[in-house]
N, C-alpha and C. Protein backbone atom coordinates (compact mmCIF):
# COMPACT_ATOMS: atom_id res chain seq x y z
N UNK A 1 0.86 -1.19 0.00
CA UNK A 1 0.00 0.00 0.00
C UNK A 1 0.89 1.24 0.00
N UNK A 2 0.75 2.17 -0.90
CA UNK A 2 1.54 3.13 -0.77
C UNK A 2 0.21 4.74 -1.20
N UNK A 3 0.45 5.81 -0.26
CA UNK A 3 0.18 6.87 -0.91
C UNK A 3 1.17 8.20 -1.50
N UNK A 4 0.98 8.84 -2.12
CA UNK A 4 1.70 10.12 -2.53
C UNK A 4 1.20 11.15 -2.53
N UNK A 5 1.22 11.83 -1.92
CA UNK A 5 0.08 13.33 -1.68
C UNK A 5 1.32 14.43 -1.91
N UNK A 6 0.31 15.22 -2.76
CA UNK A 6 1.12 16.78 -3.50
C UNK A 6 -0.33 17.49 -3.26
N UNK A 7 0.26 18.86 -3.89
CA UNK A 7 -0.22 20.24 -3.96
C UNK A 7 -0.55 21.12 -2.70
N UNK A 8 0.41 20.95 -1.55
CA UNK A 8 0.09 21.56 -0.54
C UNK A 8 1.26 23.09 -0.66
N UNK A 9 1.01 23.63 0.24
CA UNK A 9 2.15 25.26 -0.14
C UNK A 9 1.44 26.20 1.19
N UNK A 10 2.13 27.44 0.44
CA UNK A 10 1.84 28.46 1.42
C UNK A 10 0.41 28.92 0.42
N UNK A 11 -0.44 29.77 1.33
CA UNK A 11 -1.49 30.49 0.69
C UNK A 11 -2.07 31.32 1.85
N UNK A 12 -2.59 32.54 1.27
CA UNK A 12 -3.54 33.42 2.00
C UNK A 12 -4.66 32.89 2.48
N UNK A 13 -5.29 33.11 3.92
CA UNK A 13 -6.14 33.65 4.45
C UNK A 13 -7.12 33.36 3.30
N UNK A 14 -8.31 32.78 3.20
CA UNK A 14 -9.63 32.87 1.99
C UNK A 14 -9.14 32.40 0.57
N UNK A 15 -7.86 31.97 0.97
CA UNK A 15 -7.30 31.38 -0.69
C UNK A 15 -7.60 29.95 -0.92
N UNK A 16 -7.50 29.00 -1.80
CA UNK A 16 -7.69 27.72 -1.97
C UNK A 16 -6.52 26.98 -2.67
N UNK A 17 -6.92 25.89 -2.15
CA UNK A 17 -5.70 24.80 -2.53
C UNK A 17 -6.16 23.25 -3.24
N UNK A 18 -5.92 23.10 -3.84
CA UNK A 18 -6.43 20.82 -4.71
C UNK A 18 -5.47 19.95 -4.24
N UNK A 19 -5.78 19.33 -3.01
CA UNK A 19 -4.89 18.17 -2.78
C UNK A 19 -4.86 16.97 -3.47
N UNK A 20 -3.80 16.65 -3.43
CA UNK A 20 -3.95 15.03 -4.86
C UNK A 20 -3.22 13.91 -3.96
N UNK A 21 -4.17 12.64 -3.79
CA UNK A 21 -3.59 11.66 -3.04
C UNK A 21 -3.24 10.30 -4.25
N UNK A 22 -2.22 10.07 -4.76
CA UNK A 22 -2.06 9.08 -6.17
C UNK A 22 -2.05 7.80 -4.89
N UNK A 23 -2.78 6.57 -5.11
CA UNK A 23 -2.97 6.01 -3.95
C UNK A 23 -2.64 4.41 -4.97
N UNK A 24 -2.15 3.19 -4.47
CA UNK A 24 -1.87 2.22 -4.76
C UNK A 24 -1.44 1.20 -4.08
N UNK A 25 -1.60 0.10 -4.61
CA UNK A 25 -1.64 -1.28 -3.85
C UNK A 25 -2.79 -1.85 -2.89
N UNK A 26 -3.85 -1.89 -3.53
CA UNK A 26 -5.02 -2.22 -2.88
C UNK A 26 -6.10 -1.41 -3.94
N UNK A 27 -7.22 -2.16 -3.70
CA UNK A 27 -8.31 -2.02 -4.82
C UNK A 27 -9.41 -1.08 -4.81
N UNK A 28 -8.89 0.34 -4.97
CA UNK A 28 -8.90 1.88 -4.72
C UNK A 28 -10.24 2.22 -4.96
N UNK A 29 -10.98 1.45 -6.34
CA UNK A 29 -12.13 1.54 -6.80
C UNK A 29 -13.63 1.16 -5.48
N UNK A 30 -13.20 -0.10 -4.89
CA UNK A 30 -14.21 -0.38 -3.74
C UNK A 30 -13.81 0.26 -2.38
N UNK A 31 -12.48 1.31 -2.44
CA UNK A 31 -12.24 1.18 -0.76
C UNK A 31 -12.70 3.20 -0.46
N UNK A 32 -13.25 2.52 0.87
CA UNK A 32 -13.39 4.05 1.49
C UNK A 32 -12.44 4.83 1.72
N UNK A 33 -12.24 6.15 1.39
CA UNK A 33 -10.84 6.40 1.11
C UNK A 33 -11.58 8.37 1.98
N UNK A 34 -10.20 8.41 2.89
CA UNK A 34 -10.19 9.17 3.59
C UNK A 34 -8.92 10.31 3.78
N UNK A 35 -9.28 11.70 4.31
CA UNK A 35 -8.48 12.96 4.27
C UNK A 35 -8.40 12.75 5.81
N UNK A 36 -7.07 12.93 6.18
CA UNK A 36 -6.66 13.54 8.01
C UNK A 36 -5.66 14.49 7.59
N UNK A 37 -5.37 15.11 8.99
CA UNK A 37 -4.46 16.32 8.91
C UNK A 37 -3.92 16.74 10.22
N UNK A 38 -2.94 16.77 10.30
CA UNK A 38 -1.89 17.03 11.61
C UNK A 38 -1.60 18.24 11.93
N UNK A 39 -1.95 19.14 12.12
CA UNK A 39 -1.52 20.61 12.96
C UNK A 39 -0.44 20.65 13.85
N UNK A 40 0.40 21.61 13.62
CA UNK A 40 2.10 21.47 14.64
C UNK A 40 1.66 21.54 15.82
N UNK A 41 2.31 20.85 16.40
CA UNK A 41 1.95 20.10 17.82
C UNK A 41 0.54 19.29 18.31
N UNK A 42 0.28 19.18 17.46
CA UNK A 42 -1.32 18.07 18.14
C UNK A 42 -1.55 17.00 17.32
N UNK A 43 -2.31 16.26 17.74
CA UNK A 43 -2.49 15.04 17.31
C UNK A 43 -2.72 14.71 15.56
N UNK A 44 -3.20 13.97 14.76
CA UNK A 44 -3.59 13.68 14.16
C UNK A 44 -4.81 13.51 13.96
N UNK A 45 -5.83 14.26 12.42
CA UNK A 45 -7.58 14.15 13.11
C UNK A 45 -7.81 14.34 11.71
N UNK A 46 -9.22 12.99 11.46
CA UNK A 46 -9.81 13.09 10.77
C UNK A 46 -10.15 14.43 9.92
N UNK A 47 -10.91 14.81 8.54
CA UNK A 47 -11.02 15.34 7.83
C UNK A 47 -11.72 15.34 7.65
N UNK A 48 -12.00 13.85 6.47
CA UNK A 48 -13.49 14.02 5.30
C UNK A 48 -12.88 12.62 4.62
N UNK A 49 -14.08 11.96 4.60
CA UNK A 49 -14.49 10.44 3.85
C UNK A 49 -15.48 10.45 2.93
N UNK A 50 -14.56 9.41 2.04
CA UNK A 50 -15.22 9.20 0.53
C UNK A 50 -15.82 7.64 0.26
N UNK A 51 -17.00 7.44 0.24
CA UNK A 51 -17.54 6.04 0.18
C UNK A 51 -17.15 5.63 -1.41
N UNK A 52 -17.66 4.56 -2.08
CA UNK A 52 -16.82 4.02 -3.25
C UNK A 52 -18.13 4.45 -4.17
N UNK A 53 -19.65 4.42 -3.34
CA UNK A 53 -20.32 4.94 -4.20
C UNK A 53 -20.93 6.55 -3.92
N UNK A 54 -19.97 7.44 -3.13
CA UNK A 54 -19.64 8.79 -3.61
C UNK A 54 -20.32 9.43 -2.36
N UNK A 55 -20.67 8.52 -1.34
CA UNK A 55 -21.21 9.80 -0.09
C UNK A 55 -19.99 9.89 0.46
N UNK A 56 -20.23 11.41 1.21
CA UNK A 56 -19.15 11.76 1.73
C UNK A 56 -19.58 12.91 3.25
N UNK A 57 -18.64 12.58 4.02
CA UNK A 57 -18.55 12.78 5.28
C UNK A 57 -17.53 13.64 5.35
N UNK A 58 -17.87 15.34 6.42
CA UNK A 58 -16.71 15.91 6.94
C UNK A 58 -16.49 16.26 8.21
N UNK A 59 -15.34 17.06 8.85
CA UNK A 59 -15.15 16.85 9.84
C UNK A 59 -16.15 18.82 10.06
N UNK A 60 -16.53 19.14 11.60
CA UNK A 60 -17.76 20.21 11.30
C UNK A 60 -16.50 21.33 11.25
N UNK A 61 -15.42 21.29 11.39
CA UNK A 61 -14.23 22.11 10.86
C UNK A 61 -14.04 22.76 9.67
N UNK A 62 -14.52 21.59 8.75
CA UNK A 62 -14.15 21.83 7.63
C UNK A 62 -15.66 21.93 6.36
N UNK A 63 -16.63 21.60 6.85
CA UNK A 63 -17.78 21.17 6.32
C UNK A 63 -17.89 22.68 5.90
N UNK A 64 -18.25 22.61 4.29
CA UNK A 64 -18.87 23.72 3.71
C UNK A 64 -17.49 24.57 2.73
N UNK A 65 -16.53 23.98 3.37
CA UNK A 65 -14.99 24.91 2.72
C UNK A 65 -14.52 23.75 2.02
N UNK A 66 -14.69 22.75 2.58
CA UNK A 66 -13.33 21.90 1.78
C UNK A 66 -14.53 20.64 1.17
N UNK A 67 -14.28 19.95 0.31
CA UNK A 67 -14.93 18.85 -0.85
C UNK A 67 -13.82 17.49 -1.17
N UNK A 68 -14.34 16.54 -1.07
CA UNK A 68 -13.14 15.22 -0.71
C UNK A 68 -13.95 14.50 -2.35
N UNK A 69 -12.91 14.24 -3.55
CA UNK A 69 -13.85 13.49 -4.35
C UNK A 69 -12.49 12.73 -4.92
N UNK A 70 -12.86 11.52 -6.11
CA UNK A 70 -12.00 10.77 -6.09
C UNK A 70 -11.91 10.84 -7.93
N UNK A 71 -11.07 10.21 -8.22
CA UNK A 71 -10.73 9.68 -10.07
C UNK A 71 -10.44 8.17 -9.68
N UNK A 72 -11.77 7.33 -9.89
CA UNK A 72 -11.32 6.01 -9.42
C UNK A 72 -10.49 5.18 -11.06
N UNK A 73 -10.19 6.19 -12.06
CA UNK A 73 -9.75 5.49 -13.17
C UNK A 73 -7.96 5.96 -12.89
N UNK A 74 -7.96 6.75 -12.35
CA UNK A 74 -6.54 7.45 -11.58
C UNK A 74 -6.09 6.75 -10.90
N UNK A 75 -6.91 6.12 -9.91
CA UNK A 75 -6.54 6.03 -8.56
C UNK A 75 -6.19 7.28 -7.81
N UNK A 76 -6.61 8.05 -7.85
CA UNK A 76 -6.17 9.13 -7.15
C UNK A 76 -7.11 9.97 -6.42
N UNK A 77 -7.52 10.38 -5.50
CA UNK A 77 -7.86 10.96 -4.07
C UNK A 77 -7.52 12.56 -4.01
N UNK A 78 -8.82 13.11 -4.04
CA UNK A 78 -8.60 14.71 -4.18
C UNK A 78 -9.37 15.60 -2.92
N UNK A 79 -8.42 16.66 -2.48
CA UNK A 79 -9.37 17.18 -1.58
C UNK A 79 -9.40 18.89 -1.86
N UNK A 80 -10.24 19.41 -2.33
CA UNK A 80 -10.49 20.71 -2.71
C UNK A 80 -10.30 21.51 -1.62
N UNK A 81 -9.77 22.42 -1.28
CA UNK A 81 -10.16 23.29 -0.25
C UNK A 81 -10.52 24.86 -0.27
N UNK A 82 -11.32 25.14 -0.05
CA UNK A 82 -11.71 26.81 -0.18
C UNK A 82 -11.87 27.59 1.15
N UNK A 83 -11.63 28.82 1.04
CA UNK A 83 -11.63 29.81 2.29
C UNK A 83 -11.11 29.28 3.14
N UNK A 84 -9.70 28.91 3.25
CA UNK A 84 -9.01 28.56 3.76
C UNK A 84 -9.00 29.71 5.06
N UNK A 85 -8.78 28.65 5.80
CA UNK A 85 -8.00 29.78 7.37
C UNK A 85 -6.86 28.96 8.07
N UNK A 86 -6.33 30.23 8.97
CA UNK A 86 -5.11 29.92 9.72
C UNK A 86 -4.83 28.18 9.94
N UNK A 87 -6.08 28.22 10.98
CA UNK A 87 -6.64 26.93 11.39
C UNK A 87 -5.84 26.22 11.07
N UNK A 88 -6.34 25.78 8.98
CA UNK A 88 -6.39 24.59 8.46
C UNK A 88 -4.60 24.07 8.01
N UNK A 89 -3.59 24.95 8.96
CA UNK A 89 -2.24 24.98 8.67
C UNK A 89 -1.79 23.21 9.36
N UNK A 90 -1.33 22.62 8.07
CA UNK A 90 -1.17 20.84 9.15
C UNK A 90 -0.71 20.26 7.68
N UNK A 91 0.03 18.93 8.06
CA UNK A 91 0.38 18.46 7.07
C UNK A 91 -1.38 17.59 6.61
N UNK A 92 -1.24 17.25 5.82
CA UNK A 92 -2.15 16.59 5.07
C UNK A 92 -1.91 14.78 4.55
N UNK A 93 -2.88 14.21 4.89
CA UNK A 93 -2.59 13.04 4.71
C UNK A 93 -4.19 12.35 3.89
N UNK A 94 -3.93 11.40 2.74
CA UNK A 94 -4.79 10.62 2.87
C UNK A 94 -4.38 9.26 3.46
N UNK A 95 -5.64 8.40 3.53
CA UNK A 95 -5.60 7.11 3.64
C UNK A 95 -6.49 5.65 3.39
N UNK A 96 -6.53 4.65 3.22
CA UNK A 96 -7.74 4.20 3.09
C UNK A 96 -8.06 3.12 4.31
N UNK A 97 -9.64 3.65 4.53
CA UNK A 97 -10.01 3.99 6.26
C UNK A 97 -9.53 2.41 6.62
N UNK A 98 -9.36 1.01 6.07
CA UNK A 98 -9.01 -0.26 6.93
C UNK A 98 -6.93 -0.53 6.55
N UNK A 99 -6.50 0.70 6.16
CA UNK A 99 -5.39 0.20 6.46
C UNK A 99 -4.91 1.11 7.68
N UNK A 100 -3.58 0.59 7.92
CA UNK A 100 -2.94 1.03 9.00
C UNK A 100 -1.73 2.32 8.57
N UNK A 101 -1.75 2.25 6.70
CA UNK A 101 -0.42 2.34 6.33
C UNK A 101 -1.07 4.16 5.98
N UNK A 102 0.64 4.62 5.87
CA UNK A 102 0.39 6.42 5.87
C UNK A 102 1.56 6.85 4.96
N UNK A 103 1.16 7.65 3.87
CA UNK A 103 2.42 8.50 3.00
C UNK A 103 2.83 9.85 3.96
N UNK A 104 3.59 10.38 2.97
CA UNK A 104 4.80 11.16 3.77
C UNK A 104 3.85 12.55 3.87
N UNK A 105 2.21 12.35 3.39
CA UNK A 105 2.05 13.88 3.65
C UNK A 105 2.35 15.51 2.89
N UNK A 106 1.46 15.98 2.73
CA UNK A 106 2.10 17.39 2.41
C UNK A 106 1.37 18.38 3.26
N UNK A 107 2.37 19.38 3.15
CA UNK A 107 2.45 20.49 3.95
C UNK A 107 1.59 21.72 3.67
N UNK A 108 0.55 22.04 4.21
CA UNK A 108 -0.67 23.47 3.64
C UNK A 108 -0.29 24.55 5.11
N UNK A 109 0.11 25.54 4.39
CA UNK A 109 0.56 26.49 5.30
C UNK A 109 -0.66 27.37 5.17
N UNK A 110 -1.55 28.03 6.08
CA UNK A 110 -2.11 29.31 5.68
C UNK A 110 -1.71 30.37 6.36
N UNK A 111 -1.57 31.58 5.39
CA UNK A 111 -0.57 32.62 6.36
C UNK A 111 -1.08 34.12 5.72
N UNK A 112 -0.89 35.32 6.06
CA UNK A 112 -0.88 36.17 5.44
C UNK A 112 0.83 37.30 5.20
């Protein structure tokens, strides 16, 4: 199982960002596939979940700003984010919700 997550950076205050999770080794098309995110110094915490037939769940943090959708011909795992705030500054991770296994993450700074 491996993931690769890009498009994280610095950005303003109300700016937006497209996270891309290229996800492999396991059968991407049936699996529930999920966004967490780590903030400097605290734990690790859920996001937003993607069912295989397209409902989706967020965390009340993020509900209404950010959109979790998938390219199951990709394999790849996307998480939109809009009106970004301070807050949402954490590395970024996907995963798929019955493994144990985690990519290296990228980094979403929000700053002014």
């Amino acid at each position: 199982v491996q993931y690769v997550e890009s498009g994280g950076g610095l950005v303003q205050p109300g700016g937006s960002l497209r996270l891309s999770c290229a996800a492999s080794g396991f059968p991407f098309t049936s699996a529930i596939m999920t966004w967490h995110r780590q903030p400097p110094g605290k734990a690790r915490e859920w996001v937003a979940t993607m069912f295989p037939a397209g409902r989706t769940f967020y965390s009340d943090s993020v509900k209404g700003r950010f959109t979790i959708e998938r390219d199951d011909d990709q394999h790849t795992l996307f998480l939109q984010m809009d009106n970004l705030v301070p807050d949402a500054t954490a590395v970024y991770y996907c995963q798929e919700a019955s493994t144990p296994t985690w990519g290296q993450g990228t980094q979403v700074t929000v700053a002014s």
